[in-house]
PDB file of N, CA and C in Angstrom:
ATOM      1  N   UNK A   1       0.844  -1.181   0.000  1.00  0.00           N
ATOM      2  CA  UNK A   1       0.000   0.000   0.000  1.00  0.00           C
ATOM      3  C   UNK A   1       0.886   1.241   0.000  1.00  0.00           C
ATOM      4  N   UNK A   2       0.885   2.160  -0.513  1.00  0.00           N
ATOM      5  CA  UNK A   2       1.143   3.199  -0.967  1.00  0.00           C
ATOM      6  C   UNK A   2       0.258   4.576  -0.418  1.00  0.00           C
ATOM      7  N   UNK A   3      -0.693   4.334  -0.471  1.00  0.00           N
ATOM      8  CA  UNK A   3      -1.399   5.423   0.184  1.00  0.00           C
ATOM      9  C   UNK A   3      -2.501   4.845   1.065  1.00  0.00           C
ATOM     10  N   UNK A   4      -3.103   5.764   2.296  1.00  0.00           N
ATOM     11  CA  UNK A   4      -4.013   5.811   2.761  1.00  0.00           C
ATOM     12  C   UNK A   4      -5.300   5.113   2.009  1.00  0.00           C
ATOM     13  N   UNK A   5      -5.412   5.903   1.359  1.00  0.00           N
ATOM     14  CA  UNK A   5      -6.783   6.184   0.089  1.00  0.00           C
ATOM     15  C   UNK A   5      -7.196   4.745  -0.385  1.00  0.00           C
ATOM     16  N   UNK A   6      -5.763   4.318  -0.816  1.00  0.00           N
ATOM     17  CA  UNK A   6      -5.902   2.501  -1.182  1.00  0.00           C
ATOM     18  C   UNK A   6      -6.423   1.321  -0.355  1.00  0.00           C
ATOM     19  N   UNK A   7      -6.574   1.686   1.400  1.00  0.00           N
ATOM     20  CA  UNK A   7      -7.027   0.957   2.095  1.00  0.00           C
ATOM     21  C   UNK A   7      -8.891   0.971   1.829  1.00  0.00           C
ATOM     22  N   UNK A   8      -9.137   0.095   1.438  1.00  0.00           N
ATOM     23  CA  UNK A   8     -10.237  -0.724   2.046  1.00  0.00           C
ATOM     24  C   UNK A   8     -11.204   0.292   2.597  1.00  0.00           C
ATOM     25  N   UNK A   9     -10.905   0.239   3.949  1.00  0.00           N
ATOM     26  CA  UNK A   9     -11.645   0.723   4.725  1.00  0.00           C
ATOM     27  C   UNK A   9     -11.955   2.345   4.678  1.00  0.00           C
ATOM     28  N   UNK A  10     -11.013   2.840   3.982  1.00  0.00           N
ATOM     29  CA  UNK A  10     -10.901   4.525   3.748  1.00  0.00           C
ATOM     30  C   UNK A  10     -11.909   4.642   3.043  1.00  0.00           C
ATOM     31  N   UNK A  11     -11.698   3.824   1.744  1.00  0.00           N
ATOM     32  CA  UNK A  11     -13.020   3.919   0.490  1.00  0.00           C
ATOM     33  C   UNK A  11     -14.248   3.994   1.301  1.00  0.00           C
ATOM     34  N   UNK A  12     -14.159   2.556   2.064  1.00  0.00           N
ATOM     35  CA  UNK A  12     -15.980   2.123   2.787  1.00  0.00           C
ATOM     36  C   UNK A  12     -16.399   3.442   3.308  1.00  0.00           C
ATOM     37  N   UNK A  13     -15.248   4.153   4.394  1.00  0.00           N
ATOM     38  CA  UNK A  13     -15.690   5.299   5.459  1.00  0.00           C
ATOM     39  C   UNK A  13     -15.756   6.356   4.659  1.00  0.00           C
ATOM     40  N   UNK A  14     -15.527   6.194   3.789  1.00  0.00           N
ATOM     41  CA  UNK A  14     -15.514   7.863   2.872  1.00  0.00           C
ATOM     42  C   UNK A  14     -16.738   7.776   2.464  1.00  0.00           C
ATOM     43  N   UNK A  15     -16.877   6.732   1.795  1.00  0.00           N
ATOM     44  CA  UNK A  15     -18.410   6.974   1.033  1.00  0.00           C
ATOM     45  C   UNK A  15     -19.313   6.781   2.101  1.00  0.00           C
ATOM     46  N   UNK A  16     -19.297   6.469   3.133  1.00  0.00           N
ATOM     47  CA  UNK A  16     -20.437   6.192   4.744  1.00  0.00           C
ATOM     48  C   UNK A  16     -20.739   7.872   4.692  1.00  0.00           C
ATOM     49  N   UNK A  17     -19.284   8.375   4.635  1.00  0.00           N
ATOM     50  CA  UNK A  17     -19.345   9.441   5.277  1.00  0.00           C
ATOM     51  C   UNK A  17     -20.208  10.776   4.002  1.00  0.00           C
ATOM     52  N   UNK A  18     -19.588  10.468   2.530  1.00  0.00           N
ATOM     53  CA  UNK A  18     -20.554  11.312   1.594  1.00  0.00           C
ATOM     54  C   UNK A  18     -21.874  10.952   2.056  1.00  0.00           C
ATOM     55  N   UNK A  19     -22.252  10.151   2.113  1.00  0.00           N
ATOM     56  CA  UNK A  19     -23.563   9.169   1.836  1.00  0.00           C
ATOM     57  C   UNK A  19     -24.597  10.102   2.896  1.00  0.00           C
ATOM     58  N   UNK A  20     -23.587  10.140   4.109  1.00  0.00           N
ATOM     59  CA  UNK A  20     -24.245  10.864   5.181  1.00  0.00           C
ATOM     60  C   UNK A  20     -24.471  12.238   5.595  1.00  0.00           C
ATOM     61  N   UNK A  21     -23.012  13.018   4.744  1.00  0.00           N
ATOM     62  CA  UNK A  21     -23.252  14.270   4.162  1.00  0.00           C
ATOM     63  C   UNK A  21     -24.579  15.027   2.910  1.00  0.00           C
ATOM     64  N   UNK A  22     -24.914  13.917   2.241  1.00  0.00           N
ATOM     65  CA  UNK A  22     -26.429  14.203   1.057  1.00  0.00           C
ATOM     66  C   UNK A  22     -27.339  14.324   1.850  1.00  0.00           C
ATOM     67  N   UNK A  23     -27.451  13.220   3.369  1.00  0.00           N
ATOM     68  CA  UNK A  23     -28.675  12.537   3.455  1.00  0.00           C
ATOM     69  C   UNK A  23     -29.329  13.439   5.075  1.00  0.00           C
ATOM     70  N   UNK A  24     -27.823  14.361   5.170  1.00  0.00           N
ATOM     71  CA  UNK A  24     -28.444  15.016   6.254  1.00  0.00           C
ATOM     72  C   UNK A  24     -28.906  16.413   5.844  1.00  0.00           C
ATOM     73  N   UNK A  25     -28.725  17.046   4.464  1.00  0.00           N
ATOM     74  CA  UNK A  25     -29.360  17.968   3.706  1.00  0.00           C
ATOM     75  C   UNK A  25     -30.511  18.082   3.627  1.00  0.00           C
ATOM     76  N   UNK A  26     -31.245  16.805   4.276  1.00  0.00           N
ATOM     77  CA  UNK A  26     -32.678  17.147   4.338  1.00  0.00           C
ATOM     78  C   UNK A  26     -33.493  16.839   5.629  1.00  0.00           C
ATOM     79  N   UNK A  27     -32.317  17.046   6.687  1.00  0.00           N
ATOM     80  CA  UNK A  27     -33.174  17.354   8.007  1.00  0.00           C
ATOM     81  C   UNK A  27     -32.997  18.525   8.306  1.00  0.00           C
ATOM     82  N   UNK A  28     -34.456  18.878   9.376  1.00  0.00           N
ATOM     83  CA  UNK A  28     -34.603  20.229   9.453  1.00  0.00           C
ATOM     84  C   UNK A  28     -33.465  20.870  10.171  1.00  0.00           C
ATOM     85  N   UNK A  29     -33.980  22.218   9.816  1.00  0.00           N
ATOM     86  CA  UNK A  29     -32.815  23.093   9.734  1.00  0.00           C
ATOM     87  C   UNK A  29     -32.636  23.025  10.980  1.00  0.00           C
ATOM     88  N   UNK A  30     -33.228  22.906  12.668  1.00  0.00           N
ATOM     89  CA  UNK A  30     -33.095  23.021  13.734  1.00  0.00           C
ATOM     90  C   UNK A  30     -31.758  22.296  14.468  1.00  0.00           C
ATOM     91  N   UNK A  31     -31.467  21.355  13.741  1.00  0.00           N
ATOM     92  CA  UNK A  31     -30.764  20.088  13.934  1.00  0.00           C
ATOM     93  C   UNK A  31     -29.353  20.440  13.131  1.00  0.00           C
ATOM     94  N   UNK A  32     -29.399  22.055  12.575  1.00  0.00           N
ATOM     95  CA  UNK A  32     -28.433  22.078  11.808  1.00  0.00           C
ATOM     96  C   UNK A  32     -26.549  22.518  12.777  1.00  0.00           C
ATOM     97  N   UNK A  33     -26.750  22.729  13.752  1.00  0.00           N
ATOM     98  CA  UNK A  33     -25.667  23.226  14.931  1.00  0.00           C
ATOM     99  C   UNK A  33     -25.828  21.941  16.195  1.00  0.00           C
ATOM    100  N   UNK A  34     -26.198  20.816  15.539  1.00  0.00           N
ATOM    101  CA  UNK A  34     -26.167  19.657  16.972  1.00  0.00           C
ATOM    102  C   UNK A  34     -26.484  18.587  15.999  1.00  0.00           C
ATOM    103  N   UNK A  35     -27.066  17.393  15.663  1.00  0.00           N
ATOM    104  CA  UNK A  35     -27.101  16.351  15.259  1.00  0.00           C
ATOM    105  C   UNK A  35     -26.175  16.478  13.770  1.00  0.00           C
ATOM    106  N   UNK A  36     -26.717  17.376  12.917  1.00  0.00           N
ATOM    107  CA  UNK A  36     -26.417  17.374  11.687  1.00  0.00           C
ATOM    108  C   UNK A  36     -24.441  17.775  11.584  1.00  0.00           C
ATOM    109  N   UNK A  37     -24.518  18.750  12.448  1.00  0.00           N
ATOM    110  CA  UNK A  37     -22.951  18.815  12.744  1.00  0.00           C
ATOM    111  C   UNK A  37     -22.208  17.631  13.429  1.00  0.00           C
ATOM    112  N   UNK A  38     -22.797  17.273  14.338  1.00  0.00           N
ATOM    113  CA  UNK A  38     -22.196  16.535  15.271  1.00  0.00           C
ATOM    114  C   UNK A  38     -21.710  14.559  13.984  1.00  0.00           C
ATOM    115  N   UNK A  39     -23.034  14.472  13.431  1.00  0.00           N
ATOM    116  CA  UNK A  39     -22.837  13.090  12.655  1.00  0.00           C
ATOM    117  C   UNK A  39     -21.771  13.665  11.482  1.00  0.00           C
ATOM    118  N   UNK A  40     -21.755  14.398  11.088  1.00  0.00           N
ATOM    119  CA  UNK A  40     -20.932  15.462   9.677  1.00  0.00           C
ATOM    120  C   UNK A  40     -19.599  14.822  10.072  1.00  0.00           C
ATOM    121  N   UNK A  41     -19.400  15.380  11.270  1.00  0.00           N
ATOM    122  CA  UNK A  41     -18.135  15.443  12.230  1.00  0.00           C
ATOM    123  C   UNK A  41     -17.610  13.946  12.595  1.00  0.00           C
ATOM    124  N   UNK A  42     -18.190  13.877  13.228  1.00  0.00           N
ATOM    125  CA  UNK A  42     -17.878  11.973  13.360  1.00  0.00           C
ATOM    126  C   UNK A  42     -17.794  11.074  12.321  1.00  0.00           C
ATOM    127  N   UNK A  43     -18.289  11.266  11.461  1.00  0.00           N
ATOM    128  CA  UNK A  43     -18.476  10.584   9.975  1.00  0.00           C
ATOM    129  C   UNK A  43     -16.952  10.626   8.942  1.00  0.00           C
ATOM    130  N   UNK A  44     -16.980  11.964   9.261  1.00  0.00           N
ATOM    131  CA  UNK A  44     -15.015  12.529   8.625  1.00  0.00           C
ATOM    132  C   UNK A  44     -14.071  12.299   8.957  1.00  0.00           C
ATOM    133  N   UNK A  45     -14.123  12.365  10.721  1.00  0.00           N
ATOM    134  CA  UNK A  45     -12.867  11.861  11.447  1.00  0.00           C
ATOM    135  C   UNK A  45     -12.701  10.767  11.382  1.00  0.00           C
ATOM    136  N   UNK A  46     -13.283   9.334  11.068  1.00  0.00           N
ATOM    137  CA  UNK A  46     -12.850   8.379  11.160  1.00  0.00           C
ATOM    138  C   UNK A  46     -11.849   8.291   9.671  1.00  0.00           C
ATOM    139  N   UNK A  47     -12.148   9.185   8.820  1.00  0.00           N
ATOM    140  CA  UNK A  47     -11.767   9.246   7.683  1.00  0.00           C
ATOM    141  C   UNK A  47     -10.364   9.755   7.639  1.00  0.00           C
ATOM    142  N   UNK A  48     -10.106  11.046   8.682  1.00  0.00           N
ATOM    143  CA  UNK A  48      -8.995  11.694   9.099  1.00  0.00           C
ATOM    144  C   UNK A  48      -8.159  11.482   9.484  1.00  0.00           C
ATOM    145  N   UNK A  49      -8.420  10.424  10.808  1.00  0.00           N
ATOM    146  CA  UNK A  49      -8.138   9.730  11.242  1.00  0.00           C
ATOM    147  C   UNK A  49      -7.263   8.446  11.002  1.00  0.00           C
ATOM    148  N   UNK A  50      -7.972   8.038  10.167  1.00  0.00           N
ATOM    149  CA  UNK A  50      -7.568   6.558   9.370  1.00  0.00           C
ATOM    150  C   UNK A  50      -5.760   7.261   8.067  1.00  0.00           C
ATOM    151  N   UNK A  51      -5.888   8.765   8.199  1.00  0.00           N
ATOM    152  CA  UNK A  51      -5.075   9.291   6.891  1.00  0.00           C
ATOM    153  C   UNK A  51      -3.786   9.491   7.884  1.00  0.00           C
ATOM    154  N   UNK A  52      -4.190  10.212   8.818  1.00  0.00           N
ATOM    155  CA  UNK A  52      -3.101  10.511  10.116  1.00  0.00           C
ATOM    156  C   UNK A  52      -2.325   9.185  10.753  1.00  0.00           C
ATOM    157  N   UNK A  53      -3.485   8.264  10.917  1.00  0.00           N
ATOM    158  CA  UNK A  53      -2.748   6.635  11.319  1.00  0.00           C
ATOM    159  C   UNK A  53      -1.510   6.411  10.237  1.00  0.00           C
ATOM    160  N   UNK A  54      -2.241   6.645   8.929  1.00  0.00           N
ATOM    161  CA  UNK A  54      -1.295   5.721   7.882  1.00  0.00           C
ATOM    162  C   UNK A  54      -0.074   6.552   7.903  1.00  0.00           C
ATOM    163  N   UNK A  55      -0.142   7.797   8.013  1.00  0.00           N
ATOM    164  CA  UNK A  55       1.113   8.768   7.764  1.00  0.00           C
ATOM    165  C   UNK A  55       2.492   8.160   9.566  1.00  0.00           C
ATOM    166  N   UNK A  56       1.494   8.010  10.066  1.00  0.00           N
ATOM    167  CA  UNK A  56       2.558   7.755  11.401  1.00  0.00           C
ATOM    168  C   UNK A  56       2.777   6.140  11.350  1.00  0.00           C
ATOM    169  N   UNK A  57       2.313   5.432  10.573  1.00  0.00           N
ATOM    170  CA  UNK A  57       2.454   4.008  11.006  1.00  0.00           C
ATOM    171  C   UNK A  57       3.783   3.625  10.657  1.00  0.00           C
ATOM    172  N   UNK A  58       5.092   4.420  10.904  1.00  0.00           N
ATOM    173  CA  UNK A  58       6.503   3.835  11.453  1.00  0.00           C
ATOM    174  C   UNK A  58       6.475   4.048  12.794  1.00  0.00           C
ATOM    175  N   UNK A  59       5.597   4.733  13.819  1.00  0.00           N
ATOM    176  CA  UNK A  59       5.649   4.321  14.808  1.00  0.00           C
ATOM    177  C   UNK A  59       4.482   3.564  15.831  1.00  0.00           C
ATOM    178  N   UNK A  60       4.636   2.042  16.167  1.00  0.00           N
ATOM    179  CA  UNK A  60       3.593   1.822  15.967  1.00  0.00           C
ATOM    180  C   UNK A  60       2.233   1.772  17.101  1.00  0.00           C
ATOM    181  N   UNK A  61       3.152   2.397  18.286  1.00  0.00           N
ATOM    182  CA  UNK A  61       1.900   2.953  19.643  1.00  0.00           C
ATOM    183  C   UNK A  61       0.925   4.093  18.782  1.00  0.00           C
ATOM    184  N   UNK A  62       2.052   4.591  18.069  1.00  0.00           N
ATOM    185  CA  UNK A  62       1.133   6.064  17.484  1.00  0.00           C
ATOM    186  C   UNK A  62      -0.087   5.717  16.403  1.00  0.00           C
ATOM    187  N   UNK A  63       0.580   4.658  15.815  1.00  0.00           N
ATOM    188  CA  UNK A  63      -0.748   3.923  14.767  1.00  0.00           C
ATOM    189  C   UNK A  63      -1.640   3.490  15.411  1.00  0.00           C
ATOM    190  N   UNK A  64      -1.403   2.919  16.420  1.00  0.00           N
ATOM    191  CA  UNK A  64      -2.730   2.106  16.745  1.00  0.00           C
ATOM    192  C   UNK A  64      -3.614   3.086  17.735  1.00  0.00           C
ATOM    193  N   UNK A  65      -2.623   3.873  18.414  1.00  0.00           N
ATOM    194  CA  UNK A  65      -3.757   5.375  18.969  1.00  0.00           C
ATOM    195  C   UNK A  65      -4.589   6.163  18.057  1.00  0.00           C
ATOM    196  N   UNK A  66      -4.197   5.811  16.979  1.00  0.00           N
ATOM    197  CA  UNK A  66      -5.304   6.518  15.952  1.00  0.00           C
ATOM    198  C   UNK A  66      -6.286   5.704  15.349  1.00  0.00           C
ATOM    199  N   UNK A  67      -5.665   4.319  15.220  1.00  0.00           N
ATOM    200  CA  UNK A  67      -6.882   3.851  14.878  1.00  0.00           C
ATOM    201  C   UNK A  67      -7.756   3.121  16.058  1.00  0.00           C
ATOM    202  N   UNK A  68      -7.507   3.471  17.318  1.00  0.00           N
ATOM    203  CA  UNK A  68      -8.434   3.399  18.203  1.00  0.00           C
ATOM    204  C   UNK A  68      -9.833   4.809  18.027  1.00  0.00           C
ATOM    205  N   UNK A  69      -8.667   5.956  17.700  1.00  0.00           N
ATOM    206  CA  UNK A  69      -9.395   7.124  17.572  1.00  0.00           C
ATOM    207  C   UNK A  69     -10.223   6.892  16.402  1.00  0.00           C
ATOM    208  N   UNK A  70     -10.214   6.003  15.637  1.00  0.00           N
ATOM    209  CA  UNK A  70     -10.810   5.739  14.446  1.00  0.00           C
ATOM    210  C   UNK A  70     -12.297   5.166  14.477  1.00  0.00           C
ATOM    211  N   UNK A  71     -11.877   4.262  15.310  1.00  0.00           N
ATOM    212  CA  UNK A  71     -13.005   3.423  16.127  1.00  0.00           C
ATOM    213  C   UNK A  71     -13.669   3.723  16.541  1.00  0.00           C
ATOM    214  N   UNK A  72     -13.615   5.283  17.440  1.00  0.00           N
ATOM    215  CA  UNK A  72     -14.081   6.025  18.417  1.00  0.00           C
ATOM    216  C   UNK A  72     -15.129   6.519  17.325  1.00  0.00           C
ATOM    217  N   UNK A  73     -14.599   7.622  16.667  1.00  0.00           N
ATOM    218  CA  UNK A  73     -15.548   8.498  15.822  1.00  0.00           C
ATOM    219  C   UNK A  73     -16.210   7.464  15.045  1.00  0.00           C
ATOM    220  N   UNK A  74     -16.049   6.035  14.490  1.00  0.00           N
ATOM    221  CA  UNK A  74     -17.375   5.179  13.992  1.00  0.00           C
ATOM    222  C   UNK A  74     -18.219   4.983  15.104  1.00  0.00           C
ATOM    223  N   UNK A  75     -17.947   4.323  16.014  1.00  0.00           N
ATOM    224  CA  UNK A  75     -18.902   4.534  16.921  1.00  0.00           C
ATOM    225  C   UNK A  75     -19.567   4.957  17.226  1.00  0.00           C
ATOM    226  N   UNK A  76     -18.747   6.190  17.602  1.00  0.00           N
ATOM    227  CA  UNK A  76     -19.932   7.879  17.612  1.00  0.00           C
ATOM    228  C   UNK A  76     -20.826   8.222  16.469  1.00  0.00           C
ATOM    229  N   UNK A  77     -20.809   7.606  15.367  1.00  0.00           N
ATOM    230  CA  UNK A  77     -21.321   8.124  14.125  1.00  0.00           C
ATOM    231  C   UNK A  77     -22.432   6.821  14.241  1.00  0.00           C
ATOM    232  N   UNK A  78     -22.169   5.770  14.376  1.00  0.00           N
ATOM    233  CA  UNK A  78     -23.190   5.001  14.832  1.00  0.00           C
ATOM    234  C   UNK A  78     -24.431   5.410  15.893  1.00  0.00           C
ATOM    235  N   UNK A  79     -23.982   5.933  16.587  1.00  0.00           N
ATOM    236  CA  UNK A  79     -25.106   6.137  17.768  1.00  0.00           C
ATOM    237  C   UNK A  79     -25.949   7.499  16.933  1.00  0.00           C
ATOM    238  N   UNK A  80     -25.044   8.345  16.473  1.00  0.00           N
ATOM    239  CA  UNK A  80     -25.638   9.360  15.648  1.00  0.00           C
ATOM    240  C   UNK A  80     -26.449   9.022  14.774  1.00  0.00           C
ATOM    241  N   UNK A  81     -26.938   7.937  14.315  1.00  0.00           N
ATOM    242  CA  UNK A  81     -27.677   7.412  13.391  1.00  0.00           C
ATOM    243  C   UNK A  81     -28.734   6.579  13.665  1.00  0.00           C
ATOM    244  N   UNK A  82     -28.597   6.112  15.094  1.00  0.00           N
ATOM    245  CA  UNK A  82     -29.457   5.772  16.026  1.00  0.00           C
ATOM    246  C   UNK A  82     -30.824   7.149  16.509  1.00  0.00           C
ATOM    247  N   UNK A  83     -29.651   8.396  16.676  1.00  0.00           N
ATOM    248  CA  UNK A  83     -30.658   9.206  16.943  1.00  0.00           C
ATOM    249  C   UNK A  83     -30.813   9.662  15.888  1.00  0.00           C
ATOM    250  N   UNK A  84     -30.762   9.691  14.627  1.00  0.00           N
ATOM    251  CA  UNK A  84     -31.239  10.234  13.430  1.00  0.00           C
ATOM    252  C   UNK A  84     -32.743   9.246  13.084  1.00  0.00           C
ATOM    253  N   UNK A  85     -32.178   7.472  13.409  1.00  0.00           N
ATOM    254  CA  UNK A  85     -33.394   7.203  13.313  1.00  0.00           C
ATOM    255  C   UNK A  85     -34.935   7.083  13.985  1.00  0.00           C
ATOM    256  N   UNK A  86     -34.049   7.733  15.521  1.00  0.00           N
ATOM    257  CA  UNK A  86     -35.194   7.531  17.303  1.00  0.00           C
ATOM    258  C   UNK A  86     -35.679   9.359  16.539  1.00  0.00           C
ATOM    259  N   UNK A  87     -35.322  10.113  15.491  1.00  0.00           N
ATOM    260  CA  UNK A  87     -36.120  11.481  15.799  1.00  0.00           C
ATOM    261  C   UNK A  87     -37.328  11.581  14.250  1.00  0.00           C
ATOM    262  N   UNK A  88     -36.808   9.909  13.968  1.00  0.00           N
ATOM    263  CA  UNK A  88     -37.846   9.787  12.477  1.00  0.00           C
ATOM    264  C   UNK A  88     -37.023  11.020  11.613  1.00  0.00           C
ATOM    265  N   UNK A  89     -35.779  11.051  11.084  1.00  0.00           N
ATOM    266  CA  UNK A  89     -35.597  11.811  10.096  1.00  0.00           C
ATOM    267  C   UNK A  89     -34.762  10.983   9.345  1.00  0.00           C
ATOM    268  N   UNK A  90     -34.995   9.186   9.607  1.00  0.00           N
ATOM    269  CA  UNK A  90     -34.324   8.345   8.612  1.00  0.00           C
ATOM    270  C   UNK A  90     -35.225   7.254   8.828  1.00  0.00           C
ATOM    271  N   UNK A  91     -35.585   6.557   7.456  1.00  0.00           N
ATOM    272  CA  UNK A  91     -36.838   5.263   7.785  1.00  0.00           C
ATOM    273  C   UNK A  91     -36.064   4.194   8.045  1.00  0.00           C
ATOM    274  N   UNK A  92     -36.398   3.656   8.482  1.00  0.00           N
ATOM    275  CA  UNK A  92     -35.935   2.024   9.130  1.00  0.00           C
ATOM    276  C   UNK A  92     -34.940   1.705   7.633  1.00  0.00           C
ATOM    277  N   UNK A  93     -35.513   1.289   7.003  1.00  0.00           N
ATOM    278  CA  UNK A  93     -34.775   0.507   5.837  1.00  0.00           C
ATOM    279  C   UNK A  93     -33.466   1.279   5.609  1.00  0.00           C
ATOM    280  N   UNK A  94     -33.560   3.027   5.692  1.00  0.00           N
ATOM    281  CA  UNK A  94     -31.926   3.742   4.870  1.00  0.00           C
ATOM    282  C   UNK A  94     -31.408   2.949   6.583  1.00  0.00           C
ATOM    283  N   UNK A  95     -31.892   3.448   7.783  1.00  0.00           N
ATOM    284  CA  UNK A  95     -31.116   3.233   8.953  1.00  0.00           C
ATOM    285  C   UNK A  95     -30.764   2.099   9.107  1.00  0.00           C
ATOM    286  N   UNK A  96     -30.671   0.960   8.319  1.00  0.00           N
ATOM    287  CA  UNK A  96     -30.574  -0.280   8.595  1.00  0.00           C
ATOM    288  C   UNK A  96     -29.365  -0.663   7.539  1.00  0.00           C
ATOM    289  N   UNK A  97     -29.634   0.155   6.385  1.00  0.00           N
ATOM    290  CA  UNK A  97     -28.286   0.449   5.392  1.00  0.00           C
ATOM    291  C   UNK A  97     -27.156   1.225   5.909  1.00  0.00           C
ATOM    292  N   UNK A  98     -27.514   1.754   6.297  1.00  0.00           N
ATOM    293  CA  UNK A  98     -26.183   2.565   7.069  1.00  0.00           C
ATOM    294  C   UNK A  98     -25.497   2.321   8.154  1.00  0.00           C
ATOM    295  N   UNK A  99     -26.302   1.778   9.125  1.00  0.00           N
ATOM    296  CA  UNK A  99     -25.553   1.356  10.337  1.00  0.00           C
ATOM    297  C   UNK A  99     -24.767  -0.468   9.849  1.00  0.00           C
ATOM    298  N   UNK A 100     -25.458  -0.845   8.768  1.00  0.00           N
ATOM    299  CA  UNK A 100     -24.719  -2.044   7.925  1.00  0.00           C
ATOM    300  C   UNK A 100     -23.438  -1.286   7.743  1.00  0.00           C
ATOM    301  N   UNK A 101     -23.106  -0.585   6.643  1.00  0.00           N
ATOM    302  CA  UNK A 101     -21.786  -0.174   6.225  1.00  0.00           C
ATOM    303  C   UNK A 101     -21.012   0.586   7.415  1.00  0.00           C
ATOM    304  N   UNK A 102     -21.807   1.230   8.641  1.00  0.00           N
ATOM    305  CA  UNK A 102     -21.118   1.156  10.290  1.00  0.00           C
ATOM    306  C   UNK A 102     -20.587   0.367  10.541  1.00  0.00           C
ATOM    307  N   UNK A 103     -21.380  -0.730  10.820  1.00  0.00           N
ATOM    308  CA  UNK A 103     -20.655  -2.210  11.037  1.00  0.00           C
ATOM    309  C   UNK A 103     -19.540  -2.212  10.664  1.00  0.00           C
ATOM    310  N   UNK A 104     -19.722  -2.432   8.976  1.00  0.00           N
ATOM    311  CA  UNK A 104     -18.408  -3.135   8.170  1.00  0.00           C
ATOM    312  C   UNK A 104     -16.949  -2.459   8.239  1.00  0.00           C
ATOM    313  N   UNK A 105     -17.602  -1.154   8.288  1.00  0.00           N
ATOM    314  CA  UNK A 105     -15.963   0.047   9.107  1.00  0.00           C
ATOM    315  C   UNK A 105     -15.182  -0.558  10.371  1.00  0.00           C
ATOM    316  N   UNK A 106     -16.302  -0.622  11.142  1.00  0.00           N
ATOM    317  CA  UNK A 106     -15.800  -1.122  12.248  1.00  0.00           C
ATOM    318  C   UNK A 106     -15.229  -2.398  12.459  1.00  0.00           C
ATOM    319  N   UNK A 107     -15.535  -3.557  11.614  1.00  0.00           N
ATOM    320  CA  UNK A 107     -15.252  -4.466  11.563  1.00  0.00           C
ATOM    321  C   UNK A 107     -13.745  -4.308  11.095  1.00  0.00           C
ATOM    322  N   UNK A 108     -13.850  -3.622   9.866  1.00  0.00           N
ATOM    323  CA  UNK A 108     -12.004  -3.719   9.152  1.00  0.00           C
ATOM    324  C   UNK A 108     -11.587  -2.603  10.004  1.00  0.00           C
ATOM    325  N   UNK A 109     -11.734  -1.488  10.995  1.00  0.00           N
ATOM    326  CA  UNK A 109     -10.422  -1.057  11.754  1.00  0.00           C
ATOM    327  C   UNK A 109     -10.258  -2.135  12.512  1.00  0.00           C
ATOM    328  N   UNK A 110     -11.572  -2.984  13.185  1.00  0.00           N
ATOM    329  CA  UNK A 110     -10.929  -4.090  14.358  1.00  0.00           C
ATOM    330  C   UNK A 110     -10.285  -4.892  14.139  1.00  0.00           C
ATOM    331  N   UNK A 111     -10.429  -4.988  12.603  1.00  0.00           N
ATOM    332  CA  UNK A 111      -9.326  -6.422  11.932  1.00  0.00           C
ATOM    333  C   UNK A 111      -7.635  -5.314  12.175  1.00  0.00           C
ATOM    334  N   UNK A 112      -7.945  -4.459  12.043  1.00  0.00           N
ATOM    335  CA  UNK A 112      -6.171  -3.611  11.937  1.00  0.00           C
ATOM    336  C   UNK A 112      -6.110  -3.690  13.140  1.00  0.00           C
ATOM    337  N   UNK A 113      -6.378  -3.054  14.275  1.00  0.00           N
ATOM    338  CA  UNK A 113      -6.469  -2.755  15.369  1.00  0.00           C
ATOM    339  C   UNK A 113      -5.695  -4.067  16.076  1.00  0.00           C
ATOM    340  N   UNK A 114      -6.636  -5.387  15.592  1.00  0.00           N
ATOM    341  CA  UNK A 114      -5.683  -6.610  16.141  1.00  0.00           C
ATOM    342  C   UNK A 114      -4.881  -7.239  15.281  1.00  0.00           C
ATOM    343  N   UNK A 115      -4.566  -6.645  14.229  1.00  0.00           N
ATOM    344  CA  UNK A 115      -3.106  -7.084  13.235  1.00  0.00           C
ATOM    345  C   UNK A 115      -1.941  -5.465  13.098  1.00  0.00           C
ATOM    346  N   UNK A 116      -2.204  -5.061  13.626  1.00  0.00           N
ATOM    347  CA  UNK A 116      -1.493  -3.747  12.900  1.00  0.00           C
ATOM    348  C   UNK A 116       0.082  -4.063  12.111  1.00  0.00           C
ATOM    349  N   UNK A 117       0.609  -4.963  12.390  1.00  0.00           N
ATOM    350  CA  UNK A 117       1.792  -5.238  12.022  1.00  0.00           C
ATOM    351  C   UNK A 117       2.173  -5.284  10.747  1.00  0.00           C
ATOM    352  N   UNK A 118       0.283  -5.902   9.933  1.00  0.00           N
ATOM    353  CA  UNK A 118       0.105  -5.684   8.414  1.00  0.00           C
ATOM    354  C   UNK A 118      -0.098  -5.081   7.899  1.00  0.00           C
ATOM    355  N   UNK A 119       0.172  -3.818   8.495  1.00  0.00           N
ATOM    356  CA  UNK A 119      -0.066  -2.333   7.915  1.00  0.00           C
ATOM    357  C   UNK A 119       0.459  -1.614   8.452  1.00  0.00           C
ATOM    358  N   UNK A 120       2.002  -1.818   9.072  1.00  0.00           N
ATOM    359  CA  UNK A 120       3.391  -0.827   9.201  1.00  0.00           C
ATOM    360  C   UNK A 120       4.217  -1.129   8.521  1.00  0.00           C
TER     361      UNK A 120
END
């Protein structure tokens, strides 16, 4: 690997994260300085995150502190989507698509997280 960008999981979280940038364009505007920021935010950093890991992964406490931090902001972006779907401004079926491709993020940082060695 050569770049960040080429991992896997960057692609998955990037597009989680466009996907979630379109789809919060159409909740109300009230939500626009707290949910809509807050999921925006969490949605990117895992993305940021995952770019900052790859740039430090010659050292490798520092890699895996980021992709804990990586973990963190999916998480957080998970629950954010929980309350996107507990305020009815996502129907069951998109919320059930999305917290799927949540999952699958989370799944491939946890696969790094307990291999990191294959990606320093």
């Amino acid at each position: 690997m050569s770049d960040y960008k080429d991992l896997v999981v960057f692609q998955k979280a990037h597009a989680l994260a466009m996907e979630i940038f379109h789809l919060t364009k159409q909740f109300p505007s009230e939500e626009k300085f707290s949910l809509i920021d807050q999921i925006r935010r969490s949605s990117r950093s895992v993305c940021v995150n995952l770019g900052e890991a790859y740039r430090k992964r010659r050292y490798p406490a520092h890699f895996l502190s980021k992709l804990t931090d990586c973990d963190a902001e999916n998480t957080e972006t998970g629950i954010w989507l929980k309350f996107s779907l507990d305020c009815n401004y996502l129907p069951n079926n998109l919320y059930e698509d999305l917290i799927s491709k949540n999952n699958e993020v989370g799944k491939l940082l946890g696969y790094m997280i307990q291999n990191p060695g294959k990606f320093l």
